[in-house]
N, C-alpha and C. Protein backbone atom coordinates (compact mmCIF):
# COMPACT_ATOMS: atom_id res chain seq x y z
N UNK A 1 103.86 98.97 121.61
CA UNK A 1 103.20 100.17 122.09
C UNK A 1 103.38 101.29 121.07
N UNK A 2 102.23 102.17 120.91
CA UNK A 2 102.40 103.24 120.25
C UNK A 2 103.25 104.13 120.93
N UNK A 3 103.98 104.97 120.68
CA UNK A 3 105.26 106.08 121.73
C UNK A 3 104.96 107.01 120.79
N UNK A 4 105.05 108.58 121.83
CA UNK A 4 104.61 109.80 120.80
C UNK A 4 106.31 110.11 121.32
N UNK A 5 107.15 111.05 120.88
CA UNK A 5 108.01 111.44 121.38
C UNK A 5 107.77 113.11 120.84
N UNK A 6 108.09 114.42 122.17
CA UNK A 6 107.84 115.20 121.74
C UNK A 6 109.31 115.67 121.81
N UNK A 7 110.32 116.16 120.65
CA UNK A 7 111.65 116.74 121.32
C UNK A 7 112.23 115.74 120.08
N UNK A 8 112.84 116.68 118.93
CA UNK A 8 113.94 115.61 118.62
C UNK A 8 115.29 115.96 118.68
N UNK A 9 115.82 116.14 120.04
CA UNK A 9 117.22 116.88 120.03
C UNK A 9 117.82 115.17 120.49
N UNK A 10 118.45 115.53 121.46
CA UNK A 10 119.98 114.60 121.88
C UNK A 10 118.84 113.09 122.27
N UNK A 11 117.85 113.38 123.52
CA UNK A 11 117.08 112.30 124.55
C UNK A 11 116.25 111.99 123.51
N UNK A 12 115.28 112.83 122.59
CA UNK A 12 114.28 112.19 121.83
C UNK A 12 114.57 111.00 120.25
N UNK A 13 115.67 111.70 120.04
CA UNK A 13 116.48 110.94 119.16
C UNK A 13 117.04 109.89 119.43
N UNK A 14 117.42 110.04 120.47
CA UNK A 14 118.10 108.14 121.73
C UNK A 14 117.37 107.44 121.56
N UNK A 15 116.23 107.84 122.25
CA UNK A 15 114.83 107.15 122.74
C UNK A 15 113.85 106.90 121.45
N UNK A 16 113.75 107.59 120.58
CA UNK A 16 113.50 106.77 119.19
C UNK A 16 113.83 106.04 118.55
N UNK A 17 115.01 105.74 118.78
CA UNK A 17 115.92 104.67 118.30
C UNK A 17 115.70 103.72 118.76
N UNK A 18 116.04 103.29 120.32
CA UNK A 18 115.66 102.61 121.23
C UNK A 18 114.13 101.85 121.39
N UNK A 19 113.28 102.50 121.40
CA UNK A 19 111.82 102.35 120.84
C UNK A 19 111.74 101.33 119.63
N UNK A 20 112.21 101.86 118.62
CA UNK A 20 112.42 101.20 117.69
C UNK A 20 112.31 99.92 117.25
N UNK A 21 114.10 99.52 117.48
CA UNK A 21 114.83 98.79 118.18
C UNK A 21 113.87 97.95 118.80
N UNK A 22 113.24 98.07 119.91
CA UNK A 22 112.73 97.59 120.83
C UNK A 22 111.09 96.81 120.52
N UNK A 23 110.62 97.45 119.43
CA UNK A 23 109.55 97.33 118.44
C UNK A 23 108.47 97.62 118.55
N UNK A 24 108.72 99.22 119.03
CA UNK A 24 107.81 100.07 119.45
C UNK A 24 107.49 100.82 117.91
N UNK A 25 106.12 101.51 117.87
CA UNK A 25 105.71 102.19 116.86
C UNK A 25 105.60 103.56 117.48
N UNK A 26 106.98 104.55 116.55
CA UNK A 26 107.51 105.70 117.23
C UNK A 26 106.84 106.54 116.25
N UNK A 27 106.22 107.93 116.83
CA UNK A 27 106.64 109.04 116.02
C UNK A 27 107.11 110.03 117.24
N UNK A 28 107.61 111.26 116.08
CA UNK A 28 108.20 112.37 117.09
C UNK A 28 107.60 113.50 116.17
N UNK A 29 107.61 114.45 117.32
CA UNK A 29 107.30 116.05 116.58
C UNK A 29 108.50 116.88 117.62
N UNK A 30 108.71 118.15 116.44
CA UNK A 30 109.96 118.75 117.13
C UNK A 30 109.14 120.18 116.36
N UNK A 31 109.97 121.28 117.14
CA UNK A 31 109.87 122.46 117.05
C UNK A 31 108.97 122.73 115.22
N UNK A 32 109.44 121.96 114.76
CA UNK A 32 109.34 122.32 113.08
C UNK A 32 109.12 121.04 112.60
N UNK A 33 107.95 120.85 111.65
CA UNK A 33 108.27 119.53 111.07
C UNK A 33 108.97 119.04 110.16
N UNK A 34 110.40 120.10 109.72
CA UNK A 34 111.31 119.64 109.33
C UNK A 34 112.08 118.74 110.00
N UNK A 35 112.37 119.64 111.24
CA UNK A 35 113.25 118.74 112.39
C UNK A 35 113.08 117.44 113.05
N UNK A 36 111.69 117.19 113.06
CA UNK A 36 110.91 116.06 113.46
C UNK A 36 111.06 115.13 112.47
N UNK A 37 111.03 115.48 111.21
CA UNK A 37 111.16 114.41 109.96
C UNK A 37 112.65 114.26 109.49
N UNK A 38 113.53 114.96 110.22
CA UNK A 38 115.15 114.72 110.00
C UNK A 38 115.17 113.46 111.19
N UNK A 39 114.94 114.07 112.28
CA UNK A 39 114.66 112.82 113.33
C UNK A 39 113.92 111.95 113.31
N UNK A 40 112.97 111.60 112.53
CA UNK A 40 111.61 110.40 112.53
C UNK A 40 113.10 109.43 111.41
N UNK A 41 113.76 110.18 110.06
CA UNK A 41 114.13 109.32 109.15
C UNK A 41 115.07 108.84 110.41
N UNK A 42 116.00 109.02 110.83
CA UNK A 42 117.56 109.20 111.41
C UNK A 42 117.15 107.48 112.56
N UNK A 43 115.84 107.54 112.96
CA UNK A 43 115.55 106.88 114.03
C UNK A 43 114.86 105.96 113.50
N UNK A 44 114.43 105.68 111.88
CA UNK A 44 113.66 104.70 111.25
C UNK A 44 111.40 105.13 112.09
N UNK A 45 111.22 106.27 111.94
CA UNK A 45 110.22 106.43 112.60
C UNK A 45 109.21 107.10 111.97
N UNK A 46 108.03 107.82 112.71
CA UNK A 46 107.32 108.49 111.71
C UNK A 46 106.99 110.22 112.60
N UNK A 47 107.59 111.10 111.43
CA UNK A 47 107.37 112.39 111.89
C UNK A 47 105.68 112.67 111.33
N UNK A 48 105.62 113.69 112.79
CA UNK A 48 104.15 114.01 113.01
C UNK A 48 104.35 115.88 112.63
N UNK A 49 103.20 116.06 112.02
CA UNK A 49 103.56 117.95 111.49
C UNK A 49 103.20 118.41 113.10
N UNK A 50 102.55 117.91 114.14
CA UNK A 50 102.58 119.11 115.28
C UNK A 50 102.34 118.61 117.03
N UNK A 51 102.05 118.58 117.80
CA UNK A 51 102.58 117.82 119.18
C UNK A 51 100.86 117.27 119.23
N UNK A 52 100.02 117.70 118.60
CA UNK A 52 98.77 117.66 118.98
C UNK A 52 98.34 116.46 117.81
N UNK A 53 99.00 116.34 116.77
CA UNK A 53 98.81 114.90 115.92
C UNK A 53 99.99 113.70 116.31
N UNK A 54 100.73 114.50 116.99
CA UNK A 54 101.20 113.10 117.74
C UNK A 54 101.13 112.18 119.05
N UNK A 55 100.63 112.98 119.84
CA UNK A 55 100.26 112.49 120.81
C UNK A 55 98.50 111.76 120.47
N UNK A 56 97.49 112.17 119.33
CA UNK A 56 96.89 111.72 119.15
C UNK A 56 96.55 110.22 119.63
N UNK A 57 97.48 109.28 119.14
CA UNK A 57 96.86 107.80 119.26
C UNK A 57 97.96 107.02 119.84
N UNK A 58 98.61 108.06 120.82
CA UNK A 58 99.95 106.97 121.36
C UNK A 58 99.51 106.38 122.62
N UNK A 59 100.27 105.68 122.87
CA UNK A 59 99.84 104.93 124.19
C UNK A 59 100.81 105.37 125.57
N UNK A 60 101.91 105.52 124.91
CA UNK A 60 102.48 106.47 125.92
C UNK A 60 103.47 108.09 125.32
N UNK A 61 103.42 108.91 125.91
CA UNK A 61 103.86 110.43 125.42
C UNK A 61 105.11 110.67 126.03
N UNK A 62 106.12 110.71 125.22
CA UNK A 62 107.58 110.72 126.03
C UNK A 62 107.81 112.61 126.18
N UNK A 63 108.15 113.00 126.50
CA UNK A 63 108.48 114.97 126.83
C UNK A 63 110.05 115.11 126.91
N UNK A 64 110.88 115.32 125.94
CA UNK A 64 111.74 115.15 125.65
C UNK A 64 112.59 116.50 125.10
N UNK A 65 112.37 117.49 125.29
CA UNK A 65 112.13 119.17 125.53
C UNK A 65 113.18 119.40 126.74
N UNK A 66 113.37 120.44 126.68
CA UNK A 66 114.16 121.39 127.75
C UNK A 66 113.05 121.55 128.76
N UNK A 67 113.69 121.81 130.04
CA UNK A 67 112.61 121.49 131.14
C UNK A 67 111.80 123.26 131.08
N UNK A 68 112.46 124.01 130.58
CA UNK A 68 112.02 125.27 130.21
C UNK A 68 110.58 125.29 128.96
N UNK A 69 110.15 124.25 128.32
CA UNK A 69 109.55 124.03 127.43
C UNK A 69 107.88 123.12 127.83
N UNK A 70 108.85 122.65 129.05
CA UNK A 70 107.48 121.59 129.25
C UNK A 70 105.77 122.62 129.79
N UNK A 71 105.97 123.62 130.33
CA UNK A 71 104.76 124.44 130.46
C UNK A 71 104.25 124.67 129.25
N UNK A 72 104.66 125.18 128.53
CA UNK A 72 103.84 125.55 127.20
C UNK A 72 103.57 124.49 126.46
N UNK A 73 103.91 123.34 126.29
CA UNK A 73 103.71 122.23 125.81
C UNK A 73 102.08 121.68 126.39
N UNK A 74 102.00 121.31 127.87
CA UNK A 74 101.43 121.23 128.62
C UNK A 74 100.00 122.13 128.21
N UNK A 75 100.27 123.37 127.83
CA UNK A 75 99.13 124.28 128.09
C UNK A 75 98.60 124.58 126.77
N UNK A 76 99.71 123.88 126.23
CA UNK A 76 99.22 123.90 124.27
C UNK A 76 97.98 122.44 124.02
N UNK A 77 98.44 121.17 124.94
CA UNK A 77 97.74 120.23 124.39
C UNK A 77 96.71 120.02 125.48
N UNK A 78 97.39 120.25 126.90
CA UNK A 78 95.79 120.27 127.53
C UNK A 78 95.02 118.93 127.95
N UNK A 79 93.58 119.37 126.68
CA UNK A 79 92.99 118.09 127.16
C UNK A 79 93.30 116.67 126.21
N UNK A 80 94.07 116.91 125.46
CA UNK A 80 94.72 116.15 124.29
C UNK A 80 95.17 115.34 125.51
N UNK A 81 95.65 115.24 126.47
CA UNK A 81 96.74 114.37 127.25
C UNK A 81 96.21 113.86 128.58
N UNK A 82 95.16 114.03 128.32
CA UNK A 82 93.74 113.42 129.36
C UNK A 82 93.66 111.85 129.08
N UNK A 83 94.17 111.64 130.57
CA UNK A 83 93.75 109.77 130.27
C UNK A 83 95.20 109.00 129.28
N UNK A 84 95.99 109.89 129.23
CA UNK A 84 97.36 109.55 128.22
C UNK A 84 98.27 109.45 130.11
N UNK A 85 99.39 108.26 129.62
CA UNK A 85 100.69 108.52 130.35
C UNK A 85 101.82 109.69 129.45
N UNK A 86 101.92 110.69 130.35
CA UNK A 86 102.96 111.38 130.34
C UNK A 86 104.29 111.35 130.75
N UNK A 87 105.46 110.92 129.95
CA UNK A 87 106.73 110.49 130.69
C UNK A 87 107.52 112.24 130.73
N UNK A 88 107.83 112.50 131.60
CA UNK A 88 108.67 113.45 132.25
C UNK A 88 110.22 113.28 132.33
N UNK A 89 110.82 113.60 130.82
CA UNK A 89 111.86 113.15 131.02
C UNK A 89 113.28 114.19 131.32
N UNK A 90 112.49 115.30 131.87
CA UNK A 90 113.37 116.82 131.97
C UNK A 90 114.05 116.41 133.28
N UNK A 91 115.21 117.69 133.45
CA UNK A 91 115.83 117.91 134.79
C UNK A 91 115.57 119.65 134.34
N UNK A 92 115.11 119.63 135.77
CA UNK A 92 114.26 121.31 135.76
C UNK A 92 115.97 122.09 136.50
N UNK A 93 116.54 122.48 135.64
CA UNK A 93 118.22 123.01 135.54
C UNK A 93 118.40 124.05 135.05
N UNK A 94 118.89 124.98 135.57
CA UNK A 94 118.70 126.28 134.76
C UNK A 94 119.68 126.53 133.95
N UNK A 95 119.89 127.47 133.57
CA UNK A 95 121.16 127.28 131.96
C UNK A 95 122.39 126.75 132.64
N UNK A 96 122.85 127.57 133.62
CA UNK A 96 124.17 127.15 134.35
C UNK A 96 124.29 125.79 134.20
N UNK A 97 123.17 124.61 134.71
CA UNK A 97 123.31 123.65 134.97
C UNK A 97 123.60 123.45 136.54
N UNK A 98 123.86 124.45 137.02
CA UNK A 98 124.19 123.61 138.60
C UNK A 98 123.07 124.10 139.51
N UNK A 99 122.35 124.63 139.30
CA UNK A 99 120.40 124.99 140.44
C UNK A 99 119.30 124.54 139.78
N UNK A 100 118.59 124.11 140.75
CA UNK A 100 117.40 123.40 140.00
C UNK A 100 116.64 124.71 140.04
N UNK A 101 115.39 124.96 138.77
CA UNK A 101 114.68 125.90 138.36
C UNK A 101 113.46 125.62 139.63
N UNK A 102 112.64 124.51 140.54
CA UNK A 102 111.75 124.06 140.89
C UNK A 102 112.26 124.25 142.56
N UNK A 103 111.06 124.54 143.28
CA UNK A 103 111.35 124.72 145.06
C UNK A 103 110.15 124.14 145.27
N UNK A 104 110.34 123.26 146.87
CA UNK A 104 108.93 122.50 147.53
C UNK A 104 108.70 121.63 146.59
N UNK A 105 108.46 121.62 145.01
CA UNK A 105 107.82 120.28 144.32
C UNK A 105 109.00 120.08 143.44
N UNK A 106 109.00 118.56 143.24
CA UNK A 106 109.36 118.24 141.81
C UNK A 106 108.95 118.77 140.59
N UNK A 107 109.57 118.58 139.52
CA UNK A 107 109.39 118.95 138.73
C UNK A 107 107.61 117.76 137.66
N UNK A 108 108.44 117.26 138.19
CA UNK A 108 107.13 115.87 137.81
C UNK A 108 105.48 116.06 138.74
N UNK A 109 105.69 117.05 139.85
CA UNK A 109 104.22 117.62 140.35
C UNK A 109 103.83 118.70 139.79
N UNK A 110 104.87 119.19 139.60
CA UNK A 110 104.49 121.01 138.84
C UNK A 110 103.73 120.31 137.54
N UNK A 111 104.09 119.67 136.77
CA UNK A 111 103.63 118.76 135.56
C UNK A 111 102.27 118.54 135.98
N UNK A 112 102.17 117.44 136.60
CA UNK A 112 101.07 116.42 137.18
C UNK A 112 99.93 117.65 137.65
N UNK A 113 99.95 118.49 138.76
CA UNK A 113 99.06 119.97 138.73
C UNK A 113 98.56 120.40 137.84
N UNK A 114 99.36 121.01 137.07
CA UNK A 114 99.51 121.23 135.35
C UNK A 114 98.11 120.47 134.73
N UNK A 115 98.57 119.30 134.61
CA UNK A 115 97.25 118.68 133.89
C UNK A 115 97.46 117.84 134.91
N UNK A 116 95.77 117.92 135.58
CA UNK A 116 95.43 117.00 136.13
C UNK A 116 94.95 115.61 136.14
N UNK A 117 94.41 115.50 134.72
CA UNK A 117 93.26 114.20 134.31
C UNK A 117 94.51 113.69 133.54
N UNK A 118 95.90 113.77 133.52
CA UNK A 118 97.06 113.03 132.75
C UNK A 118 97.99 112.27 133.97
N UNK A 119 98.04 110.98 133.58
CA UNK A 119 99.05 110.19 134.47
C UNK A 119 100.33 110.23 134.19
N UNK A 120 101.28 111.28 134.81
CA UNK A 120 102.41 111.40 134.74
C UNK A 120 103.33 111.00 135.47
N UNK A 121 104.41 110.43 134.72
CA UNK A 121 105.48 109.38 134.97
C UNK A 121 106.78 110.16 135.01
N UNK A 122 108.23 110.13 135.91
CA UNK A 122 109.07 110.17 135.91
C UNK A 122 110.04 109.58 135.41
N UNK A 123 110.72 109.41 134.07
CA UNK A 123 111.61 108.59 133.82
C UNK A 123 112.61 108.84 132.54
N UNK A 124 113.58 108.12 132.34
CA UNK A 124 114.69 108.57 131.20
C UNK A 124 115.24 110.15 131.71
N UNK A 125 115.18 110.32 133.01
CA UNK A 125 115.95 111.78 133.18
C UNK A 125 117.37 110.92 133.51
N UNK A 126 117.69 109.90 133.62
CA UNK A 126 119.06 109.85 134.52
C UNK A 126 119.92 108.92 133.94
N UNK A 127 119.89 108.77 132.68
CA UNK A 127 120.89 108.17 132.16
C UNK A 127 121.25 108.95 130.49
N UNK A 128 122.48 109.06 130.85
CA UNK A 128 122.64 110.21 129.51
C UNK A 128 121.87 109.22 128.05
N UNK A 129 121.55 110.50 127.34
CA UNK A 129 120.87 110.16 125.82
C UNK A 129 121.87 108.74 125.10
N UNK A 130 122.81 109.06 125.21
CA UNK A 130 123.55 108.08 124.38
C UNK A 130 123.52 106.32 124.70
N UNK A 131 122.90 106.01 126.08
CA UNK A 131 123.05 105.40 126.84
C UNK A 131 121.30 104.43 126.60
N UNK A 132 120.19 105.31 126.25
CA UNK A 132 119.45 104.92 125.86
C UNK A 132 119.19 103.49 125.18
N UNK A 133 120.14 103.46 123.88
CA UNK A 133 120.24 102.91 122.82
C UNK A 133 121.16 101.71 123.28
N UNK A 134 122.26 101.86 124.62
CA UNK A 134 122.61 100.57 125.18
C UNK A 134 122.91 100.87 126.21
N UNK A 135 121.69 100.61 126.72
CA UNK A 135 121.67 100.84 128.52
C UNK A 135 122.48 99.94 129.30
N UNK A 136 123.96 100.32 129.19
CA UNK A 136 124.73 99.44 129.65
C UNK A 136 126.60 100.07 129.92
N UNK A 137 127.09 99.54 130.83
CA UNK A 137 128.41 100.18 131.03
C UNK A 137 128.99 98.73 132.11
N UNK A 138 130.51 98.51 131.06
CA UNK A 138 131.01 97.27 131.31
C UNK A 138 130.56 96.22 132.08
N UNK A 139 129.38 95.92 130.68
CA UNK A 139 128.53 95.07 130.82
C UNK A 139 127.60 94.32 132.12
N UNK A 140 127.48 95.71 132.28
CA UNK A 140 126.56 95.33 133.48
C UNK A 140 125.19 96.44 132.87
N UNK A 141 123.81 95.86 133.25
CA UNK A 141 122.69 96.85 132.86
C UNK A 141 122.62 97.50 133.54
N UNK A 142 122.30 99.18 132.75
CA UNK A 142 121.75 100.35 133.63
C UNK A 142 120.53 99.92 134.18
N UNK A 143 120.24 101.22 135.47
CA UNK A 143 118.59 100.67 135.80
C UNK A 143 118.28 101.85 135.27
N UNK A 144 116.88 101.78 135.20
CA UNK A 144 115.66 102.84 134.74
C UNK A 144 115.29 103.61 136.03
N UNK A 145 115.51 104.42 136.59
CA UNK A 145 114.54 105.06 137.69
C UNK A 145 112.81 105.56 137.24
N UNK A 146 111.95 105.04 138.02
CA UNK A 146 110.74 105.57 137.35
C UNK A 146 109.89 105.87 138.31
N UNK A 147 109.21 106.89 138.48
CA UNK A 147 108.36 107.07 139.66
C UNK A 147 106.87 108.18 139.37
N UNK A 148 105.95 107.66 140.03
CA UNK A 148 104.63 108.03 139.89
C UNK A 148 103.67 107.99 141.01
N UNK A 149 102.48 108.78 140.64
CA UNK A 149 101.43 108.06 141.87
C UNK A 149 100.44 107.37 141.34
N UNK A 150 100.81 106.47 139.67
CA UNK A 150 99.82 106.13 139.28
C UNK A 150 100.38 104.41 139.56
N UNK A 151 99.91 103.88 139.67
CA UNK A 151 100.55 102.42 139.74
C UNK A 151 100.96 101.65 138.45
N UNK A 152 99.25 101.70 137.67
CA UNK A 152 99.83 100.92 136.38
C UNK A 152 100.09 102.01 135.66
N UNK A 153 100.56 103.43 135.11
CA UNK A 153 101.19 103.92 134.37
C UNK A 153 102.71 103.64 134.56
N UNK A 154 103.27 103.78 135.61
CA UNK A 154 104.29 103.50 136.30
C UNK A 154 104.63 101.76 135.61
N UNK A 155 103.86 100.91 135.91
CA UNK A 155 103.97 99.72 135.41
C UNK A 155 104.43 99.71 133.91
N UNK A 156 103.48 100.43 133.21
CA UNK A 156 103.20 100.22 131.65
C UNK A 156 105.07 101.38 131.53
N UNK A 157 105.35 102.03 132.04
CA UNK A 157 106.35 102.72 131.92
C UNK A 157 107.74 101.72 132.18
N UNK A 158 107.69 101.02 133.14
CA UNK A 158 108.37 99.92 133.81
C UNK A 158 108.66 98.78 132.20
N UNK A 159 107.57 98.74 131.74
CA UNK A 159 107.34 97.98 130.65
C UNK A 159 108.18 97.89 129.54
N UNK A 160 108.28 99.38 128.87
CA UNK A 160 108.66 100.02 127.81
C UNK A 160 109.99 100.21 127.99
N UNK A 161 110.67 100.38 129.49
CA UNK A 161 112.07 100.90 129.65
C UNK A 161 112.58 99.25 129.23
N UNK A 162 111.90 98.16 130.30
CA UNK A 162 112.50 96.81 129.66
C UNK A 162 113.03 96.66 128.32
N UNK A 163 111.64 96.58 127.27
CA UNK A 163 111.76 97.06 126.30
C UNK A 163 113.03 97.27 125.10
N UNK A 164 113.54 98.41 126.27
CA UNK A 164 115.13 99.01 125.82
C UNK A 164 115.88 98.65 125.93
N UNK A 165 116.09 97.47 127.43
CA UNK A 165 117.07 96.78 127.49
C UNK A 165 117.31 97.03 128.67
């Protein structure tokens, strides 16, 4: 699968690896396309100069950003992400860390509203970044939590976490 990853901090850098690994064809874009191309080398991948040439021709779009980030992201690419799976991989947390930023919806509907004509997926919020790369703790496999109202995005998401392991 093609994988866009947008975010190359702690999760997008995991998950590029992992991808990888897994023998996925990764790129990432980050704030700067310096940062994206420190993370594309680091992860064996390919940095993209801006969120709108990377999500171009992927097959699935990982969101890998501070949950503070994902609106403007969203409202930057638009119709770019029409007919794309969107993976939602934030916890909507406010700096403290202990209140969620989101009331009445998830954070994955506020998204899904957001852009409507994009099938957005819930997943990679719940297992720390490091964990990505070996989804595993005394040797037993992590699970993937993944949730949607699309069936086969959800599937094709289901797919990719295998994938990882």
């Amino acid at each position: 699968m093609k994988i866009a990853i947008i975010g190359a901090g702690n999760v997008g850098g995991a998950l590029a690896k992992a991808a990888i690994a897994g023998g996925h064809e990764v790129a990432i874009s980050a704030s700067s396309p310096e940062v994206a191309a420190q993370a594309a080398q680091a992860a064996g991948a390919t940095a993209a100069r801006s969120n709108a040439e990377v999500v171009a021709n992927a097959d699935i779009v990982i969101l890998a950003v501070p949950y503070a980030a994902v609106q403007a992201i969203a409202q930057e690419l638009g119709d770019a992400l029409t007919e794309k799976i969107v993976v939602d991989s934030t916890n909507p947390l406010d700096e403290t860390g202990r209140d969620l930023l989101t009331s009445g919806i998830s954070a994955a509907e506020g998204l899904q509203a957001q852009l409507p004509g994009t099938k957005v997926v819930k997943a990679f919020n719940t297992i720390f970044a490091g964990r990505h790369a070996r989804p595993s703790e005394e040797g037993r496999q992590l699970d993937a939590f993944i949730a949607s109202d699309d069936a086969d995005a959800k599937a094709k998401v289901g797919e990719f976490a295998r994938s990882l392991g």
